[in-house]
N, C-alpha and C. Protein backbone atom coordinates (compact mmCIF):
# COMPACT_ATOMS: atom_id res chain seq x y z
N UNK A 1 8.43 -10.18 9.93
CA UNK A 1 7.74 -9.17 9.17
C UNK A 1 6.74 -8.46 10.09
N UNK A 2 6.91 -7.08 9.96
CA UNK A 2 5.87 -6.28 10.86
C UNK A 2 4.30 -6.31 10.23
N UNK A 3 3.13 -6.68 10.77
CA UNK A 3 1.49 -6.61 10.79
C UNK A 3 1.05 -5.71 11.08
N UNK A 4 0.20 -5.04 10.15
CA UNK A 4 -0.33 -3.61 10.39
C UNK A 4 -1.79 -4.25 10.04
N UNK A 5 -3.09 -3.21 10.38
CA UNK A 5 -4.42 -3.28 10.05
C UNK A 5 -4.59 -1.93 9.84
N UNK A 6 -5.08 -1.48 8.44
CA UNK A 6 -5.35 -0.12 8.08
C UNK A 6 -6.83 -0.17 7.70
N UNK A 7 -7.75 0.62 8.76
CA UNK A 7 -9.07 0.63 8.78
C UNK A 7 -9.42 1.69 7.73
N UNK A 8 -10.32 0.85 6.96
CA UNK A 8 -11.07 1.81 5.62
C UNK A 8 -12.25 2.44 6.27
N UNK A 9 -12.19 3.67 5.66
CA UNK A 9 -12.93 4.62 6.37
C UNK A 9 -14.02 4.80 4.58
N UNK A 10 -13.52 4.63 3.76
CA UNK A 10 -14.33 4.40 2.80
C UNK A 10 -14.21 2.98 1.84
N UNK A 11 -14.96 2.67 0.59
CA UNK A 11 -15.04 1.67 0.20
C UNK A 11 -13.54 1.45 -0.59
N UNK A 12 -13.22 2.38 -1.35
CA UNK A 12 -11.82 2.66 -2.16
C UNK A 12 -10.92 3.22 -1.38
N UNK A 13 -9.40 2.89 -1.82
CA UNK A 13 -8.50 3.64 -1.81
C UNK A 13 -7.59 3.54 -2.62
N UNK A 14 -6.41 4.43 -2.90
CA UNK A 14 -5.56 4.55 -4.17
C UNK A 14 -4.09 4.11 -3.13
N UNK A 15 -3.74 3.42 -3.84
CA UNK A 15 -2.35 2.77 -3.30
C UNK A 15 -1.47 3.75 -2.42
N UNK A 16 -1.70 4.83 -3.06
CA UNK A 16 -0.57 5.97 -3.18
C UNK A 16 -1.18 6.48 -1.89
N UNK A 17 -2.18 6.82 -1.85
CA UNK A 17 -2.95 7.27 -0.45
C UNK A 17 -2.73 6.57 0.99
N UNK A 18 -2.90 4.88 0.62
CA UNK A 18 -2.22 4.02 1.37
C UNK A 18 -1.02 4.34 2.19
N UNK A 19 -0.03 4.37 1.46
CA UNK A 19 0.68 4.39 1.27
C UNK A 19 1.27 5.65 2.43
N UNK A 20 1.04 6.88 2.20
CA UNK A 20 0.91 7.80 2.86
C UNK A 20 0.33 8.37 4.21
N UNK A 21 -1.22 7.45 4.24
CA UNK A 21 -1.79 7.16 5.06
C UNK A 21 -1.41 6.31 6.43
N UNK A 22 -0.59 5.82 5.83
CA UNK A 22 -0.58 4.77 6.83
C UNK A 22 0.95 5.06 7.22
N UNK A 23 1.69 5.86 6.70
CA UNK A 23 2.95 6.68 7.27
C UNK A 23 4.09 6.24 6.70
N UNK A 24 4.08 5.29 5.81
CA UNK A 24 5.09 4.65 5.24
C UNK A 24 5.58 5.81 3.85
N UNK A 25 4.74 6.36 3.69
CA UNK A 25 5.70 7.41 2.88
C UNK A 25 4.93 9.39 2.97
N UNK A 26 6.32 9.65 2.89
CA UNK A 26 5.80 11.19 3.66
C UNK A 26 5.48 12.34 2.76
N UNK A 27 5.58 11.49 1.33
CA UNK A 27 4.64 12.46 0.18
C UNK A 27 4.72 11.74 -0.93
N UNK A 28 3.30 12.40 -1.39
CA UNK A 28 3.23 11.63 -2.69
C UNK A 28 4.04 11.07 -3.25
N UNK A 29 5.78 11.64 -3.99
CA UNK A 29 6.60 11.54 -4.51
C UNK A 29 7.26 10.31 -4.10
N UNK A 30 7.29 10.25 -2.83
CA UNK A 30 8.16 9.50 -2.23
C UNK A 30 7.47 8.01 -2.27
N UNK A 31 5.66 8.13 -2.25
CA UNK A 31 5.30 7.34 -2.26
C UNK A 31 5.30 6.44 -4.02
N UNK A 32 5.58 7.44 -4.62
CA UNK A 32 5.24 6.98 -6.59
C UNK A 32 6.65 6.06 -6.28
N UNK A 33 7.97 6.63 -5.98
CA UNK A 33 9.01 6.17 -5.86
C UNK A 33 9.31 4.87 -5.37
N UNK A 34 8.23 4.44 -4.30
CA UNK A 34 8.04 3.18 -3.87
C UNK A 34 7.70 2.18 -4.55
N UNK A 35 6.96 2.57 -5.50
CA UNK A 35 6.14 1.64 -6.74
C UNK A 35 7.11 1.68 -8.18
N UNK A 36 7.76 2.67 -8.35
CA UNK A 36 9.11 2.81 -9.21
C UNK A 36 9.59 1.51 -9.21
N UNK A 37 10.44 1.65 -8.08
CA UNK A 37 11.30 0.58 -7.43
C UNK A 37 11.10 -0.67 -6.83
N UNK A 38 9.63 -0.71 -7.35
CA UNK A 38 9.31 -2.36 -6.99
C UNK A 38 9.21 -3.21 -5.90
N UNK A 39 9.14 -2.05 -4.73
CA UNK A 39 8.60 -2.30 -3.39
C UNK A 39 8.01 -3.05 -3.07
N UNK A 40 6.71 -2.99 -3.73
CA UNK A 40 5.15 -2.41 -3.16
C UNK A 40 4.83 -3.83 -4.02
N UNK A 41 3.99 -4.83 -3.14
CA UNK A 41 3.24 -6.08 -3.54
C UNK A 41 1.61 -5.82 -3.46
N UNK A 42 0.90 -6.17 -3.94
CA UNK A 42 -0.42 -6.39 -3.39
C UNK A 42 -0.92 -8.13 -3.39
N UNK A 43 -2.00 -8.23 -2.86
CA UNK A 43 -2.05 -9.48 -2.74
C UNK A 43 -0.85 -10.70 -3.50
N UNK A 44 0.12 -10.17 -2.68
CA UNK A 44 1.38 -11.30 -3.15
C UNK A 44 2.11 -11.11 -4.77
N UNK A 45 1.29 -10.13 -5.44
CA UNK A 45 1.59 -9.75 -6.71
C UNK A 45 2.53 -8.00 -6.26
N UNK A 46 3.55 -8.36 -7.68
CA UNK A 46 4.42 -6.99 -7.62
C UNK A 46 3.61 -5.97 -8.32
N UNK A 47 3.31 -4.83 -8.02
CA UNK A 47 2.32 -3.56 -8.36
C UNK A 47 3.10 -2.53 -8.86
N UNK A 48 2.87 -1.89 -9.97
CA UNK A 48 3.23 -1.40 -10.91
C UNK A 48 2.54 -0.33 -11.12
N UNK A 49 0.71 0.13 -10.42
CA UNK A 49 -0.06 0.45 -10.92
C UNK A 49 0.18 1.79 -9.29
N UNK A 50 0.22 2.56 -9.62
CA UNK A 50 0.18 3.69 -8.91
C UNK A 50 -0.80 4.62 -8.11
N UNK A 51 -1.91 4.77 -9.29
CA UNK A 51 -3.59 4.52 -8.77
C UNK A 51 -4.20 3.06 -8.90
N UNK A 52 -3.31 2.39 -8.17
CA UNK A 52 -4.53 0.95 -8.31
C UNK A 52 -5.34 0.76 -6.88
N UNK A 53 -6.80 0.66 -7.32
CA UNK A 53 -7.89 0.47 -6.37
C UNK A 53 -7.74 -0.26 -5.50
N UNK A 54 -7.68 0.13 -3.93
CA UNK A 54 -7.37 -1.31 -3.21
C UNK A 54 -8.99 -1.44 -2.43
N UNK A 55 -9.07 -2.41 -1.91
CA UNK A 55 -10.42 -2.58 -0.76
C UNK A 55 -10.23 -3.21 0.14
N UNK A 56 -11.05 -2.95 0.77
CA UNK A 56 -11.38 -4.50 2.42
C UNK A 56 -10.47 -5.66 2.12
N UNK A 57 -9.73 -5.88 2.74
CA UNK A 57 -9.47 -7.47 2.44
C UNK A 57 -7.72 -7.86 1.69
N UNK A 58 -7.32 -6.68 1.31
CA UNK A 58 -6.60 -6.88 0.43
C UNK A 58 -4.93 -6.22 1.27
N UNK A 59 -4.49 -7.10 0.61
CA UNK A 59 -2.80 -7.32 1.36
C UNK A 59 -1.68 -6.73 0.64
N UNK A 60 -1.35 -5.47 1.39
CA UNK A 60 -0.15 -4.97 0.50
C UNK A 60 1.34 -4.76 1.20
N UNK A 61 2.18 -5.14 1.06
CA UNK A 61 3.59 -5.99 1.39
C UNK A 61 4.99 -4.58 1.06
N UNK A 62 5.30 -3.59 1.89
CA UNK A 62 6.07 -2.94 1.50
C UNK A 62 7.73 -3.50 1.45
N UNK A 63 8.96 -3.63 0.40
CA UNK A 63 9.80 -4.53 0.58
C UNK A 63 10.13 -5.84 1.29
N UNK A 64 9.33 -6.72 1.58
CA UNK A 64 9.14 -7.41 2.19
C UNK A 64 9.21 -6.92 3.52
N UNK A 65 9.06 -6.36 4.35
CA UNK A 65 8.64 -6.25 5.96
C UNK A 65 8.08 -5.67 6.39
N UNK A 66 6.96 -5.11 5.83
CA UNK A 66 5.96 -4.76 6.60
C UNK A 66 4.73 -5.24 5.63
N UNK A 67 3.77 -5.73 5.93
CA UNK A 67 2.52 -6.64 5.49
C UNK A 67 1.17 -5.28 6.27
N UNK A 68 0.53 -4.88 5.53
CA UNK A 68 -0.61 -3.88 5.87
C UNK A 68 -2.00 -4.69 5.28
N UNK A 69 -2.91 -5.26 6.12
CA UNK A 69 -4.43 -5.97 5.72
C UNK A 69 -5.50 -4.60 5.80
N UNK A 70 -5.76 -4.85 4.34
CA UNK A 70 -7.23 -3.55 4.72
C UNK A 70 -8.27 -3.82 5.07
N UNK A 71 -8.88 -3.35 6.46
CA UNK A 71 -10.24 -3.88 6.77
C UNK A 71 -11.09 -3.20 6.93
């Protein structure tokens, strides 16, 4: 599984932003589509939530192979 570190530049972020941010999806759409389809884990839990708040610390798992820690 590939390890990423995605540095928070503020206290929040929205999954979807993540998501985008960090290059794994190349627009919004594509990124909602990820969470559609049941991709997208956060701390080891399957995420459903599209704007869900992530922070510091927290582990989100795209189809199993790639693992992104927010710090």
């Amino acid at each position: 599984m590939q390890e990423e570190q995605f540095e928070m530049r503020s206290e929040v972020i929205d999954l979807l932003q993540l998501l985008k941010a960090s290059g794994y999806a190349a627009t919004g759409g594509e990124a909602k589509m990820m969470v559609e389809d049941e991709l997208i884990t956060v701390n080891g839990e399957l995420e459903w939530r599209k704007r869900r708040k992530l922070h510091s610390q927290d582990v989100v798992e795209i189809d199993g192979q790639v693992r992104i820690t927010l710090v």
